[in-house]
Protein backbone atom coordinates (compact mmCIF):
# COMPACT_ATOMS: atom_id res chain seq x y z
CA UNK A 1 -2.64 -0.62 4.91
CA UNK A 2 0.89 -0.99 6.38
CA UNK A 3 0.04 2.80 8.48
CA UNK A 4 -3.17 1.23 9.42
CA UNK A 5 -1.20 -2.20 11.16
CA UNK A 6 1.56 0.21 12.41
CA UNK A 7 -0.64 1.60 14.40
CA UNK A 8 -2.30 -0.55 15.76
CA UNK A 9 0.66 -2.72 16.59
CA UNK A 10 2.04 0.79 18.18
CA UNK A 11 -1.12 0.93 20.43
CA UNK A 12 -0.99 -2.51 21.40
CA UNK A 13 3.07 -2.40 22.40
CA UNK A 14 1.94 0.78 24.38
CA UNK A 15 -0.87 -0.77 25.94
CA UNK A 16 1.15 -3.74 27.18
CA UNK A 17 4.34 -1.79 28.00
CA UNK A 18 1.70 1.10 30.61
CA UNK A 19 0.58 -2.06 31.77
CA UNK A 20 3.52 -3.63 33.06
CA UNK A 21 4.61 -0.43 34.15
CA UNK A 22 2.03 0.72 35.90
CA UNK A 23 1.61 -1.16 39.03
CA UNK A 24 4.32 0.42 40.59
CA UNK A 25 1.88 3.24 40.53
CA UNK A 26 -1.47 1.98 41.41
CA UNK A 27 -1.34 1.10 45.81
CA UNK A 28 -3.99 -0.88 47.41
CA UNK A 29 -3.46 1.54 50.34
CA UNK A 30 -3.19 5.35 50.53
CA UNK A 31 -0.94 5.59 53.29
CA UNK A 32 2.15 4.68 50.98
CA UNK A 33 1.77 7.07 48.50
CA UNK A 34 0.45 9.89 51.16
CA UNK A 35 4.31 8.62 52.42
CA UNK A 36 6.09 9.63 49.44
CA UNK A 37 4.89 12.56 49.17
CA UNK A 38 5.61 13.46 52.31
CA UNK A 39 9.00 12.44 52.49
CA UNK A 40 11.63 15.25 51.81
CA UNK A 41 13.84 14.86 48.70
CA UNK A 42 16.96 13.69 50.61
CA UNK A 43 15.32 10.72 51.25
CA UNK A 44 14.83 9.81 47.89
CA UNK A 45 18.30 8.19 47.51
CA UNK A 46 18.93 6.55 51.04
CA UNK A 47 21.99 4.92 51.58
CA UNK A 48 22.27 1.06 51.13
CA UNK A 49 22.20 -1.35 53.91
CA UNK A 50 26.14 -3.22 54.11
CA UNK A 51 26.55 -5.88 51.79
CA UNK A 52 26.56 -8.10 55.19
CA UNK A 53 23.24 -7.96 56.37
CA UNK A 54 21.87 -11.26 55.24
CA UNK A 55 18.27 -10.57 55.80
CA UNK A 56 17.79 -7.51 53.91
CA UNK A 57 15.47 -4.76 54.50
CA UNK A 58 11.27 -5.52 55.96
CA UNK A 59 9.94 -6.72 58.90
CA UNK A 60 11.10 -10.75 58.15
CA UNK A 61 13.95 -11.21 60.83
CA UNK A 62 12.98 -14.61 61.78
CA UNK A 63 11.30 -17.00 58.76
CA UNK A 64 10.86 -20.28 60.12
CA UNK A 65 10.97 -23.48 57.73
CA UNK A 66 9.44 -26.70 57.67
CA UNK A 67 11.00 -29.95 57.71
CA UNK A 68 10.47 -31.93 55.23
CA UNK A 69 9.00 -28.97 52.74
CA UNK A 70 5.09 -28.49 53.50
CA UNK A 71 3.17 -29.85 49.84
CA UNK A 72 0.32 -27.50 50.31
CA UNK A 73 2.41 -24.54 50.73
CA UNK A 74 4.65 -25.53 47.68
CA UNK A 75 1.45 -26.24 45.54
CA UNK A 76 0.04 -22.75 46.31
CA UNK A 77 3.64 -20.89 46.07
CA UNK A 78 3.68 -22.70 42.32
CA UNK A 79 0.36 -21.49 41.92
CA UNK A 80 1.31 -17.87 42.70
CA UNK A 81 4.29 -18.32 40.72
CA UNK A 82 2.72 -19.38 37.84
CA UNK A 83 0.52 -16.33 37.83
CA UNK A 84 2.50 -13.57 39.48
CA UNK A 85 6.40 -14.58 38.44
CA UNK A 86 6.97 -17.21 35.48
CA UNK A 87 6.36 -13.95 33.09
CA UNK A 88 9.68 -12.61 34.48
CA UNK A 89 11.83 -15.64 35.92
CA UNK A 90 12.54 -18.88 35.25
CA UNK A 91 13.25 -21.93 37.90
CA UNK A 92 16.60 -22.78 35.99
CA UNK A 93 19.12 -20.31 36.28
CA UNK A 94 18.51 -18.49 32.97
CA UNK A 95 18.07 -14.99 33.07
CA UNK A 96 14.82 -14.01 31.47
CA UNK A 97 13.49 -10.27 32.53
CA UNK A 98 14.50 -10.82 35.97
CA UNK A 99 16.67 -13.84 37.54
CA UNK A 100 16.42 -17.15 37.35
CA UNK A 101 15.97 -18.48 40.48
CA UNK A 102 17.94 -22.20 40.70
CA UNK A 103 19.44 -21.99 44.06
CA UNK A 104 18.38 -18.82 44.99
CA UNK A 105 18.13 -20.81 48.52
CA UNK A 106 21.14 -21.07 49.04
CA UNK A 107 22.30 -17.83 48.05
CA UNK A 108 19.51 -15.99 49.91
CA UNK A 109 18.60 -16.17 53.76
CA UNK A 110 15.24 -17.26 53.93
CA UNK A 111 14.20 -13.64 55.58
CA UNK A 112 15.95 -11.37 52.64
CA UNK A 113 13.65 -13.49 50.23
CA UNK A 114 10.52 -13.15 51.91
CA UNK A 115 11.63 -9.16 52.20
CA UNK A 116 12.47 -8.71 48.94
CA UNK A 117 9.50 -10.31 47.79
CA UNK A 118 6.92 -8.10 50.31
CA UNK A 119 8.61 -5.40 50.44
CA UNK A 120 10.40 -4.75 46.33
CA UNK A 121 10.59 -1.27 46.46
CA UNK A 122 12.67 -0.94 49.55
CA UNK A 123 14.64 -3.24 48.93
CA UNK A 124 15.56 -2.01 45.39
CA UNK A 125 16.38 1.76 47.35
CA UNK A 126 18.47 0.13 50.26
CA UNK A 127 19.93 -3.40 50.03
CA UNK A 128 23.07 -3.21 48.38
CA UNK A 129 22.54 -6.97 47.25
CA UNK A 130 19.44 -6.28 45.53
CA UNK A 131 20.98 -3.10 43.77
CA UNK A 132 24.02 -5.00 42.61
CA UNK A 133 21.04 -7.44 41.00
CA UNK A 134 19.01 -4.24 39.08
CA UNK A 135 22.43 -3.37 37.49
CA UNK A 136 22.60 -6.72 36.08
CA UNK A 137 18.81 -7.14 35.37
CA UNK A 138 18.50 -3.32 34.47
CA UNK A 139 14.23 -3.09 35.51
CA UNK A 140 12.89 -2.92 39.02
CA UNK A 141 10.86 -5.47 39.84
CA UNK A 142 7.41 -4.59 39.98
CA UNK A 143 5.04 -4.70 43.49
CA UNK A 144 2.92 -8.08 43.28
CA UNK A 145 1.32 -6.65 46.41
CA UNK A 146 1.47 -10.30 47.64
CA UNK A 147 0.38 -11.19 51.01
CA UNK A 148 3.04 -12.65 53.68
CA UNK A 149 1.18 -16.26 52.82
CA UNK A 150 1.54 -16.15 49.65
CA UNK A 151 5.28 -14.76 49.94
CA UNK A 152 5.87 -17.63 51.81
CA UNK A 153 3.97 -20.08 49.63
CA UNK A 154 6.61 -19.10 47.32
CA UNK A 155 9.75 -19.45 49.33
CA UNK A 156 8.76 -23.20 49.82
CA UNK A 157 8.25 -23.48 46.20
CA UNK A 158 11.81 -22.07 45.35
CA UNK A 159 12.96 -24.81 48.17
CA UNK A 160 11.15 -27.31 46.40
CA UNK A 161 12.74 -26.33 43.11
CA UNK A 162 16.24 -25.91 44.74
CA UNK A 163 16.07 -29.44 46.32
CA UNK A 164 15.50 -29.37 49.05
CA UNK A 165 13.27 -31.28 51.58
């Protein structure tokens, strides 16, 4: 009997853990994994982008925000939250699987947000602020293949939570 609800709870842990996992994997489009293959093996480690650059790596170089915060946006970036991030971080500034984000505003340009949250992977290889944060959080933060919308439904939620207005 104990064997029996080993494995089973074995299977299920496995099941969960390939699921997480996995989306790293699995892309909507097949132009970015025909890219990594095609990419020679040097590029697999490419050097970090200095500390300095406030607006990370992607094509965000100019985010513009609303004054005072836009409700709808803030209602769907909770939304998405709720769904896509409260598994991994909290609004406080507790550390759960990944950051907390409490005044992640005011740490982060508006632009390196929306980046990091489009374009993860990237990020994770060449922003030396978001490598100093996998050391602490030791797990890479998995694509949510979010669209630029919903990235920056989210942004005005984490304004919203930072208070501001």
């Amino acid at each position: 009997m104990k064997l029996k609800l080993f494995c089973i709870a074995f299977c299920a842990i496995s099941v969960v853990l390939y699921s997480c996992g996995s989306s790293e994997q699995k892309s909507p489009s097949n132009e970015t994994a025909e890219t990594s293959q095609a990419e020679p093996a040097s590029a697999a480690t490419p050097a970090p982008v200095p500390a300095g650059d406030p607006k990370g790596v992607g094509k965000f170089t100019n985010v513009q925000l609303t004054h005072p915060l836009d409700e709808k946006m803030v209602a769907a970036g909770q939304q998405t939250y709720d769904v896509k991030c409260a598994s991994c971080h909290k609004t406080t500034a507790e550390k759960l699987v990944g950051p907390g984000w409490k005044g992640v505003t005011d740490r982060r340009t508006p632009e390196w947000i929306m980046n990091f949250i489009t374009n993860t992977e990237e990020m994770l290889n060449k922003d030396a602020e978001a490598q100093a944060m996998l050391e602490i959080c030791m797990v890479r933060m998995p694509n949510q293949n979010l669209k630029d919308e919903d990235a920056r439904a989210i942004l005005e939620f984490m304004r919203k939570t930072d208070g501001k207005n």
